[in-house]
Protein backbone atom coordinates (compact mmCIF):
# COMPACT_ATOMS: atom_id res chain seq x y z
CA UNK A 1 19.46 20.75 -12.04
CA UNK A 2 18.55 19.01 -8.92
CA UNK A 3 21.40 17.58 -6.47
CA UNK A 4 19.52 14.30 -5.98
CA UNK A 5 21.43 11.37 -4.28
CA UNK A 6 21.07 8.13 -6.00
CA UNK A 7 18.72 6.50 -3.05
CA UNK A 8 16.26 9.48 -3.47
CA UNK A 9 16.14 8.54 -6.88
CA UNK A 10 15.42 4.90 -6.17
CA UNK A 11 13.12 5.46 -3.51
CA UNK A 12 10.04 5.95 -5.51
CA UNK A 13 10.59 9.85 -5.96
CA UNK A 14 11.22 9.64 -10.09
CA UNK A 15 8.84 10.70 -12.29
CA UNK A 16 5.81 6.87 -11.92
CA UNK A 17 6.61 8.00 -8.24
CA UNK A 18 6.28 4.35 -7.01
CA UNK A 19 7.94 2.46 -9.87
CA UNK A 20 10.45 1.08 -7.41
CA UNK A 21 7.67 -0.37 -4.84
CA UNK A 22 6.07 -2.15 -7.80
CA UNK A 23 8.96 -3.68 -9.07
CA UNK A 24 9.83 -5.21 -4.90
CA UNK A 25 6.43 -6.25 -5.14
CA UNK A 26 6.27 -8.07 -7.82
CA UNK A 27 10.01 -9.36 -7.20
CA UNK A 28 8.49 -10.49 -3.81
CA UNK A 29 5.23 -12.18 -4.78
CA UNK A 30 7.03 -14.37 -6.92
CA UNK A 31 9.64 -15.28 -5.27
CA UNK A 32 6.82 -16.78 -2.58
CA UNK A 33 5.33 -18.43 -5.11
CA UNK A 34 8.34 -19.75 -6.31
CA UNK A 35 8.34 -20.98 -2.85
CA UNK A 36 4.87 -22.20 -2.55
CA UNK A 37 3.89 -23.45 -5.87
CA UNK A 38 5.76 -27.16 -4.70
CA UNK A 39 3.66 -27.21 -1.43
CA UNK A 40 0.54 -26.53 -3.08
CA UNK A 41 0.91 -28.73 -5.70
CA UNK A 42 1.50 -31.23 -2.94
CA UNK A 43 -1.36 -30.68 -1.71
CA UNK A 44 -3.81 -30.16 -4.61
CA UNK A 45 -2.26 -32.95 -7.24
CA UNK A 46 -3.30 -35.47 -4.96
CA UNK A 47 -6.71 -34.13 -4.69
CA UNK A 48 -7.35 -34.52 -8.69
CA UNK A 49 -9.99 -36.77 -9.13
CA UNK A 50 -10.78 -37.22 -5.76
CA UNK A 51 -13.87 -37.85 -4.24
CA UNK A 52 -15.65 -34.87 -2.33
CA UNK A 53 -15.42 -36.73 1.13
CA UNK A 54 -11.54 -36.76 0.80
CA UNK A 55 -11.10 -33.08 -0.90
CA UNK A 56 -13.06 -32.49 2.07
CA UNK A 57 -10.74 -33.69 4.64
CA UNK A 58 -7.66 -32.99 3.40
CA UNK A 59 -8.42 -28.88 3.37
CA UNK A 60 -9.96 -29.28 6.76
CA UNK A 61 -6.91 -29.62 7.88
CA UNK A 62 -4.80 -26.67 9.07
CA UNK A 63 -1.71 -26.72 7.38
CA UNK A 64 -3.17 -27.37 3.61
CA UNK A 65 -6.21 -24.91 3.74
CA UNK A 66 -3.00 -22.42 4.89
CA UNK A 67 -1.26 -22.94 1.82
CA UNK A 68 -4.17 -22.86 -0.39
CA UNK A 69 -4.84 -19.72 1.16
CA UNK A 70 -1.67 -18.00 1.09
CA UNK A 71 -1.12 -19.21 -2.71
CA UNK A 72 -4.57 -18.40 -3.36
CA UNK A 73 -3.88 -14.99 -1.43
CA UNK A 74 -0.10 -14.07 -2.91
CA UNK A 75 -1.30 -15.47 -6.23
CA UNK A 76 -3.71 -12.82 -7.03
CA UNK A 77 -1.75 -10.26 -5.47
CA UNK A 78 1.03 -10.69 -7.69
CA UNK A 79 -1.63 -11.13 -11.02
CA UNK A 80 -2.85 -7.05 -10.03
CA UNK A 81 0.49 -5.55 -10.24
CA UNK A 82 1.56 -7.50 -13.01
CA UNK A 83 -1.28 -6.69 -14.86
CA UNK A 84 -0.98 -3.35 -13.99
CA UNK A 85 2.19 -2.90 -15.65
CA UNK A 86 1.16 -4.77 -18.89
CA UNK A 87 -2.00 -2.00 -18.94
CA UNK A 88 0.72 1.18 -17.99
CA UNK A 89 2.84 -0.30 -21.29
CA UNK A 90 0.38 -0.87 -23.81
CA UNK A 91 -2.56 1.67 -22.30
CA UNK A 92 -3.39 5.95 -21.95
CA UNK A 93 -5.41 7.82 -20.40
CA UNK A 94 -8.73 6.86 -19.17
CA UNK A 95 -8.90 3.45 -20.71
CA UNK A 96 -5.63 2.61 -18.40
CA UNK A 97 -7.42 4.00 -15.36
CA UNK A 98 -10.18 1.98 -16.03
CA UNK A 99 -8.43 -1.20 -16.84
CA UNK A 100 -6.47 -0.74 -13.44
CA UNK A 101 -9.82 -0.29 -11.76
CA UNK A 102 -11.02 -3.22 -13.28
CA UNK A 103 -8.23 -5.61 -12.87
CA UNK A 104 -8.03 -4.75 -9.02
CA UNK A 105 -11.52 -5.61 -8.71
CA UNK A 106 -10.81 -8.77 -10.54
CA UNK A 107 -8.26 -9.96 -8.72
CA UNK A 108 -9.65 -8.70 -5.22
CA UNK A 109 -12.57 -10.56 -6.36
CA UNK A 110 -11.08 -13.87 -7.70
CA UNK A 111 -8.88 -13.72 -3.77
CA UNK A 112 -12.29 -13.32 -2.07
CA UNK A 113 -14.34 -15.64 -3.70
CA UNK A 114 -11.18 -18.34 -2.89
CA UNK A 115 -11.04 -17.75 0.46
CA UNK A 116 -14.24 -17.73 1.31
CA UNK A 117 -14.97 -21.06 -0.85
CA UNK A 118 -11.91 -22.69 0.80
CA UNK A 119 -13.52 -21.74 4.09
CA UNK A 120 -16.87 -23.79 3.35
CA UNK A 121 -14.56 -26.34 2.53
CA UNK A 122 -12.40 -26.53 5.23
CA UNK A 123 -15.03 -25.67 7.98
């Protein structure tokens, strides 16, 4: 029997070794986007049906193109780990690994592609 304090235990040392940091993560992520989702909608409702000229404009400025980017940016983060732990319950062996693999490509992907086409946008 080990004499294991109950913060060692906590601290990512059970037996996923980093169960804990995933669960902050995700408890983090969407507590910005609980936090975010209002602004962006603010600033892509508007935006619906808009002509290119305007769409245009409005990310060229500063402050939107931010929050599409940080939404865009904490968004995707948030879809990996959650994804991840739908694939660790319902997944073995190498098919999880390469679901993982594939959903942090994915996601890395889906953030990439954003930024960079909010960048042409904005710029």
């Amino acid at each position: 029997m080990a004499y294991v304090t109950d913060r060692k235990r906590v601290t990512g040392l059970g037996s996923a070794r980093g169960g804990t940091a995933q669960h902050w993560t995700i408890t983090l992520t969407s507590v910005a986007l609980l936090i975010l989702t209002p602004f962006f909608l603010a600033v892509i409702g508007p935006l619906l049906g808009s002509p290119h000229a305007e769409v245009v404009t409005t990310l060229g400025k500063p402050i939107p193109a931010l929050i599409v980017a940080a939404y865009l940016v904490i968004g995707m983060h948030h879809l990996r780990f959650g994804m991840q732990v739908m694939i660790g319950d319902y997944a073995r062996g190498l098919t999880k690994k390469i679901a993982i693999i594939a959903t942090t490509i994915i996601s890395y992907g889906l953030a990439a592609g954003g930024l960079i086409a909010l960048m042409q946008i904005a710029l």
